[in-house]
N, C-alpha and C. Protein backbone atom coordinates (compact mmCIF):
# COMPACT_ATOMS: atom_id res chain seq x y z
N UNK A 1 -46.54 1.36 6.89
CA UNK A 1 -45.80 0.76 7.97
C UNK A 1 -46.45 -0.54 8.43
N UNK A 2 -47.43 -0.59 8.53
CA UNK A 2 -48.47 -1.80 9.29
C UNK A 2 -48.35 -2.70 7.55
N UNK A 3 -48.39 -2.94 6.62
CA UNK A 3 -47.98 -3.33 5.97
C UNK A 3 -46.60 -3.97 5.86
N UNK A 4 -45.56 -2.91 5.94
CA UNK A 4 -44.15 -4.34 6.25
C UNK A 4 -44.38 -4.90 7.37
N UNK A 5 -45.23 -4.29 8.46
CA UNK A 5 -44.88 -5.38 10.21
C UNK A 5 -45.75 -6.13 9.32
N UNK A 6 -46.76 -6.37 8.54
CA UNK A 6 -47.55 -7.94 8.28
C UNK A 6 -46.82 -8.78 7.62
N UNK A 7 -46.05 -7.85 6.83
CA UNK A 7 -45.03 -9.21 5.71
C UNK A 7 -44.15 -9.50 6.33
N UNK A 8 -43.55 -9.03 7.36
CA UNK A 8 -42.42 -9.55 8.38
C UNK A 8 -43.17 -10.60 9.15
N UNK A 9 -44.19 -10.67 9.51
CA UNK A 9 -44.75 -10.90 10.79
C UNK A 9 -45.37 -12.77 9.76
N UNK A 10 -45.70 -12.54 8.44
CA UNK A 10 -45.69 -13.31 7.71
C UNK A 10 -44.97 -14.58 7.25
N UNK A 11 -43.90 -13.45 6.98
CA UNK A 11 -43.09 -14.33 6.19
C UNK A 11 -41.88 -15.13 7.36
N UNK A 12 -41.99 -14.33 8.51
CA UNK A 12 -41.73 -15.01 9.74
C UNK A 12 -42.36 -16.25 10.22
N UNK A 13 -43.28 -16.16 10.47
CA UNK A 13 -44.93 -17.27 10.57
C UNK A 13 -44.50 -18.39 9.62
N UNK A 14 -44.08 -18.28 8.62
CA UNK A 14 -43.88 -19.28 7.16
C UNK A 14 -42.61 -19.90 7.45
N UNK A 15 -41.97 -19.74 7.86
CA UNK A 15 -40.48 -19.74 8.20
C UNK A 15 -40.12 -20.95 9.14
N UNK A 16 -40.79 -20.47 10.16
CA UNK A 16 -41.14 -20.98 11.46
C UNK A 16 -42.02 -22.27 11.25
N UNK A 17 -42.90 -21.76 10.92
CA UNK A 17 -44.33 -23.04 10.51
C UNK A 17 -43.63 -24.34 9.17
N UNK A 18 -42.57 -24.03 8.31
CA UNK A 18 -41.84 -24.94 7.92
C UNK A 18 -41.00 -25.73 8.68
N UNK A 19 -39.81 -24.96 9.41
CA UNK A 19 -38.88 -25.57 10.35
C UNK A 19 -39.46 -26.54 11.21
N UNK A 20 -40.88 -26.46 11.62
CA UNK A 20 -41.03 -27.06 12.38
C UNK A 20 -41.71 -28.62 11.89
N UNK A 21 -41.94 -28.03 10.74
CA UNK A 21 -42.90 -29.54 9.88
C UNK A 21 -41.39 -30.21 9.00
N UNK A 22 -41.00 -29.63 8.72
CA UNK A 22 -39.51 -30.12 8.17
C UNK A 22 -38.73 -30.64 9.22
N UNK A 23 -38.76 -30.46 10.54
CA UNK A 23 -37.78 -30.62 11.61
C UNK A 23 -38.07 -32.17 11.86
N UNK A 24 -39.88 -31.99 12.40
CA UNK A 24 -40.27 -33.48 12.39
C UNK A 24 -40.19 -34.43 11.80
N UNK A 25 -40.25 -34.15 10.25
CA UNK A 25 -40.36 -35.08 9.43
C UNK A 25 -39.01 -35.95 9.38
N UNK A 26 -37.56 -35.21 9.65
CA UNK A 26 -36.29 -35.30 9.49
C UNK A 26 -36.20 -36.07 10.73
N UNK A 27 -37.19 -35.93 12.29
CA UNK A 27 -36.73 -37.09 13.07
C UNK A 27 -37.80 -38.23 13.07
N UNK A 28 -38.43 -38.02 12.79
CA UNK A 28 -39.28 -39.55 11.92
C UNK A 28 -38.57 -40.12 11.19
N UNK A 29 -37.95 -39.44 10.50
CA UNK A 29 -37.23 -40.69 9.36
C UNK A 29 -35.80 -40.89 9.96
N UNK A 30 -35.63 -40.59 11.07
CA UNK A 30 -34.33 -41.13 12.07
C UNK A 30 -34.52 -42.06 12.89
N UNK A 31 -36.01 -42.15 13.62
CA UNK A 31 -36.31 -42.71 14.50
C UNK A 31 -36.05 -43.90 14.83
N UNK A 32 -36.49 -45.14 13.31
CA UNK A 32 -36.50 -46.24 13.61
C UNK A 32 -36.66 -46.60 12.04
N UNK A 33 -35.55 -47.74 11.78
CA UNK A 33 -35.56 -48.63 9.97
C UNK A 33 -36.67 -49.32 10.35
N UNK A 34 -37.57 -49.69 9.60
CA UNK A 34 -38.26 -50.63 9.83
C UNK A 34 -37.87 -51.65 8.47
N UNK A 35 -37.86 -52.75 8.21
CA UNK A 35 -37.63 -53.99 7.37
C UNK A 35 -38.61 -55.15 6.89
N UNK A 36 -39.30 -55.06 6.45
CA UNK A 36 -40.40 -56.05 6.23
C UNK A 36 -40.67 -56.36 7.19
N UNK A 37 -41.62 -55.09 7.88
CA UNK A 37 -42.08 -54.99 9.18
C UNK A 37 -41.57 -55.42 10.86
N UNK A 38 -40.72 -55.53 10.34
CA UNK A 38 -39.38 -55.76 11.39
C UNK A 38 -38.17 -54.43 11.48
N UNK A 39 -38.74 -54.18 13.11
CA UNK A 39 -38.18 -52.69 13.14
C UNK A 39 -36.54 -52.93 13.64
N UNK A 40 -35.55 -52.34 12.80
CA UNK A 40 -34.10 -52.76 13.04
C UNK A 40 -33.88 -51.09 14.26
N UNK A 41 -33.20 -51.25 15.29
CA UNK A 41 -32.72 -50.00 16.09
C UNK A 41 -33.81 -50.30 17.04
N UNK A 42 -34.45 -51.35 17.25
CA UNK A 42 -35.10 -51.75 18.68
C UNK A 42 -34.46 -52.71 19.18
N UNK A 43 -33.63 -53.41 18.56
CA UNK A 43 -33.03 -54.30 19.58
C UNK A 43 -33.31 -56.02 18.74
N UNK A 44 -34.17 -55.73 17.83
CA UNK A 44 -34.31 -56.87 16.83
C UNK A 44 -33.59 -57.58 16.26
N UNK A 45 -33.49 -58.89 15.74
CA UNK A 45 -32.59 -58.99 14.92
C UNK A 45 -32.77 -58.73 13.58
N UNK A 46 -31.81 -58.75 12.87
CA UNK A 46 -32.44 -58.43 11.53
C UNK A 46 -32.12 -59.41 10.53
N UNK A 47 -33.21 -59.84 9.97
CA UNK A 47 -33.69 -61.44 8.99
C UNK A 47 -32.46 -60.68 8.03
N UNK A 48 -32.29 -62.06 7.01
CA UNK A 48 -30.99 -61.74 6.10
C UNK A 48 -29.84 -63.16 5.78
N UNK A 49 -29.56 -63.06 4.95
CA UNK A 49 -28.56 -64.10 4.70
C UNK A 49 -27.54 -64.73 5.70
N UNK A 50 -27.21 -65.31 6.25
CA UNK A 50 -26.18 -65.53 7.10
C UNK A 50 -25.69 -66.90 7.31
N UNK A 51 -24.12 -66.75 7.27
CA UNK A 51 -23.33 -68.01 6.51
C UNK A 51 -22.62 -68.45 8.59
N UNK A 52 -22.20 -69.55 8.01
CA UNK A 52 -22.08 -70.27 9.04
C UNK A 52 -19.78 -69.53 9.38
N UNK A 53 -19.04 -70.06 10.70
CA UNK A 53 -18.06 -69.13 10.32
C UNK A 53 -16.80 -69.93 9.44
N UNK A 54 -17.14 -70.85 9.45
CA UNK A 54 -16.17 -71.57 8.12
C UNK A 54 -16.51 -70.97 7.16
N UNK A 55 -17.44 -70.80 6.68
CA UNK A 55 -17.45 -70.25 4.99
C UNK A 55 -17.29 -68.80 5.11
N UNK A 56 -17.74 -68.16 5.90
CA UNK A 56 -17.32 -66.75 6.45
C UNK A 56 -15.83 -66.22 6.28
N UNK A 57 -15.11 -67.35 6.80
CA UNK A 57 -13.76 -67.01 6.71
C UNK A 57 -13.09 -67.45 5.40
N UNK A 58 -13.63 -68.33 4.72
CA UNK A 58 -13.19 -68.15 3.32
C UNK A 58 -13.93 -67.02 2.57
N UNK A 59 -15.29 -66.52 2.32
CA UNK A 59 -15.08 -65.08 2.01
C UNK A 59 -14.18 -64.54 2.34
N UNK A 60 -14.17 -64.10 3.36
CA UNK A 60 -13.12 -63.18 4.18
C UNK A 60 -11.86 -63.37 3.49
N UNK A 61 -10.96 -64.40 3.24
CA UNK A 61 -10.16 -65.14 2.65
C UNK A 61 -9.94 -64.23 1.63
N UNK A 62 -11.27 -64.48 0.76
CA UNK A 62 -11.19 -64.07 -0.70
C UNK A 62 -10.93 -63.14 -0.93
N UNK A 63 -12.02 -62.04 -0.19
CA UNK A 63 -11.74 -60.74 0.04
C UNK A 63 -10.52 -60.02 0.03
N UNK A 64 -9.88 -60.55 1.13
CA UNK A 64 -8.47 -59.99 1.48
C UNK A 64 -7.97 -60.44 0.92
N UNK A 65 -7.75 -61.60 0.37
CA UNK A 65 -6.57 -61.47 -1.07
C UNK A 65 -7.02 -60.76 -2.15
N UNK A 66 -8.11 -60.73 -2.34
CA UNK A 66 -8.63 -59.74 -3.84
C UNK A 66 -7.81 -58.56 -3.37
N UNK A 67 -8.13 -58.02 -2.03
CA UNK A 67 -7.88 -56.35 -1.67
C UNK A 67 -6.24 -56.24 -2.00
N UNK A 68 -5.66 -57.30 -1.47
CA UNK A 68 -3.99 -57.51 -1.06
C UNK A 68 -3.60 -57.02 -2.77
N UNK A 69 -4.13 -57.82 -3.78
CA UNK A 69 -4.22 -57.71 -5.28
C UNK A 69 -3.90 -56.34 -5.65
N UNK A 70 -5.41 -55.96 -5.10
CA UNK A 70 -5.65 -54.04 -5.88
C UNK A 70 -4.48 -53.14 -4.78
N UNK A 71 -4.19 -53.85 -3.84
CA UNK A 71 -3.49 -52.69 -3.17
C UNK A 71 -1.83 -52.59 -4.00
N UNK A 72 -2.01 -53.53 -4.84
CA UNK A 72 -0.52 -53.32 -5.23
C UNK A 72 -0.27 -52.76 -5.91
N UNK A 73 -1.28 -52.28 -6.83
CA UNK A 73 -1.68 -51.95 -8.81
C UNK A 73 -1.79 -50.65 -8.37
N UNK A 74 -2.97 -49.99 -7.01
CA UNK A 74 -3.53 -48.76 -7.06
C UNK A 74 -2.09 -47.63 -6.72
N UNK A 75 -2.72 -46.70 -7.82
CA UNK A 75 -1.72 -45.45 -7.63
C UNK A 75 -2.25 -44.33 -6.99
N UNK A 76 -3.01 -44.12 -6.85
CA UNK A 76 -4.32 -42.74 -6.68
C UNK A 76 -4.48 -43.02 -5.12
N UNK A 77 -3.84 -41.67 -4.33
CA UNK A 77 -3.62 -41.96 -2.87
C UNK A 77 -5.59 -42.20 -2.04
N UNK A 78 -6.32 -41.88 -3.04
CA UNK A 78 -7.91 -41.76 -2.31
C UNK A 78 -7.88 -42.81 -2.51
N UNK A 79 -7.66 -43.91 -3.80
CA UNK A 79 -7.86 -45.40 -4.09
C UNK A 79 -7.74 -46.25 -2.77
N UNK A 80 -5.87 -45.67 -2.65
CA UNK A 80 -5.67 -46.49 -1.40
C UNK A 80 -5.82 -46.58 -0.11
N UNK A 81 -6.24 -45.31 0.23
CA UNK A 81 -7.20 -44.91 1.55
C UNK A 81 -8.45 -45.61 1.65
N UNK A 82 -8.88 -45.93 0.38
CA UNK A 82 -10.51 -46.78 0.77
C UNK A 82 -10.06 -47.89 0.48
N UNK A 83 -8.87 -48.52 0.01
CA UNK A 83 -9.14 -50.19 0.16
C UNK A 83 -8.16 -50.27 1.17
N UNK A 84 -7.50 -49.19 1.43
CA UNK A 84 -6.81 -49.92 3.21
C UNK A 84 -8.03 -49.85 4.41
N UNK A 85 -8.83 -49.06 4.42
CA UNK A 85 -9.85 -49.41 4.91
C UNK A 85 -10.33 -50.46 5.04
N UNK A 86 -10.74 -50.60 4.06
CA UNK A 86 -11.80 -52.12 3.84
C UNK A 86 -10.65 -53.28 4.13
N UNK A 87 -9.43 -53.09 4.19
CA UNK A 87 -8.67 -54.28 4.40
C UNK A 87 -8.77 -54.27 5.68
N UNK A 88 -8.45 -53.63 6.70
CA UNK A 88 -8.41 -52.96 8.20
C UNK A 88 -9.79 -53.82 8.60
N UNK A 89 -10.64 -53.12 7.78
CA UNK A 89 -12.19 -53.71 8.48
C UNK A 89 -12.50 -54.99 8.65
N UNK A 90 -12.15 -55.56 6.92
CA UNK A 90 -12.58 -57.15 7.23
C UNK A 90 -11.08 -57.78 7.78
N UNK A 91 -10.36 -57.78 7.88
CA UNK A 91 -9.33 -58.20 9.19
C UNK A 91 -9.89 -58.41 10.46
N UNK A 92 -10.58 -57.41 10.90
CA UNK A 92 -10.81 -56.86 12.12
C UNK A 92 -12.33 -57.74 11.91
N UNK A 93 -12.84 -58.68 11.23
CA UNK A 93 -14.15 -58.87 11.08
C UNK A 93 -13.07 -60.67 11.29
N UNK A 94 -12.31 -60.70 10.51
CA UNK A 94 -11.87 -61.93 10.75
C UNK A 94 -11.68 -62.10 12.03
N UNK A 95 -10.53 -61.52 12.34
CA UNK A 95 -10.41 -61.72 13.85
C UNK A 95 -11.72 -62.31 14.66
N UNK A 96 -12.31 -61.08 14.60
CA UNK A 96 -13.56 -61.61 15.40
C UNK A 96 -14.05 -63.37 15.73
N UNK A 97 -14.06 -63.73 13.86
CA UNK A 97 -14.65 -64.50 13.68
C UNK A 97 -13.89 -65.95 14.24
N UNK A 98 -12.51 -65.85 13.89
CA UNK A 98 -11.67 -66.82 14.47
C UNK A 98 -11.78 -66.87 16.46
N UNK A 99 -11.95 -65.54 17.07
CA UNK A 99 -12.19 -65.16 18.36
C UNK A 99 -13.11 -65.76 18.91
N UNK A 100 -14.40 -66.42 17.83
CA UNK A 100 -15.35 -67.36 18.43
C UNK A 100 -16.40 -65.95 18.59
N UNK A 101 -15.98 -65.18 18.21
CA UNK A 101 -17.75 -64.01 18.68
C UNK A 101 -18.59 -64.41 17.63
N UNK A 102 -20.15 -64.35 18.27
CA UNK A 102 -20.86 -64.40 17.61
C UNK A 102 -22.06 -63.76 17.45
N UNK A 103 -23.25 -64.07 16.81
CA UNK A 103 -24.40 -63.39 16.57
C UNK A 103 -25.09 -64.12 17.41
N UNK A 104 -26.31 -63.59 18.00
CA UNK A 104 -27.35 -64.44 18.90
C UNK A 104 -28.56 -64.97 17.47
N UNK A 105 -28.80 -66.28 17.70
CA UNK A 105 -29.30 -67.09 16.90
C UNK A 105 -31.21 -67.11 17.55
């Protein structure tokens, strides 16, 4: 009897003593991106390519006519659920951009 209460009492202990080193580890790696030492989710900005909004909006341009393209061809209803998406999005990114919003410099 004192034998299963130790392997219970064990394999409980093990259980426990993982969850809790696994738990942490899972909000450490939530906490904060860091980026060539530049921590992104503090309020940073984050270094990176960035086009001025004239040329922005000709991507954008491009984009949405490429998408306008595939949306005509695609048959496969998941196809067209993810590029009406992405059409929705960068629309909604144009807008913006014509709206005058911007990034802090």
């Amino acid at each position: 009897m004192k034998k299963v209460n130790f392997k219970f009492f064990l394999t409980s202990f093990f259980i426990a003593l993982s969850i809790v080193f696994l738990g942490s580890m899972e909000a450490d790696a939530q906490s904060m991106l860091t980026t060539g030492g530049t921590s992104i989710g503090s309020g940073a900005i984050p270094q990176g390519d960035f086009v001025d909004s004239n040329e922005a909006q000709n991507i954008l341009g491009d984009e949405l006519a490429d998408l306008k393209n595939q949306l005509g061809t695609v048959s496969n209803a998941n196809d067209l659920a993810s590029l009406e998406s992405k059409y929705v999005y960068f629309t909604a990114i144009g807008e913006n951009i014509n709206s005058g919003v911007t990034v802090p410099k």
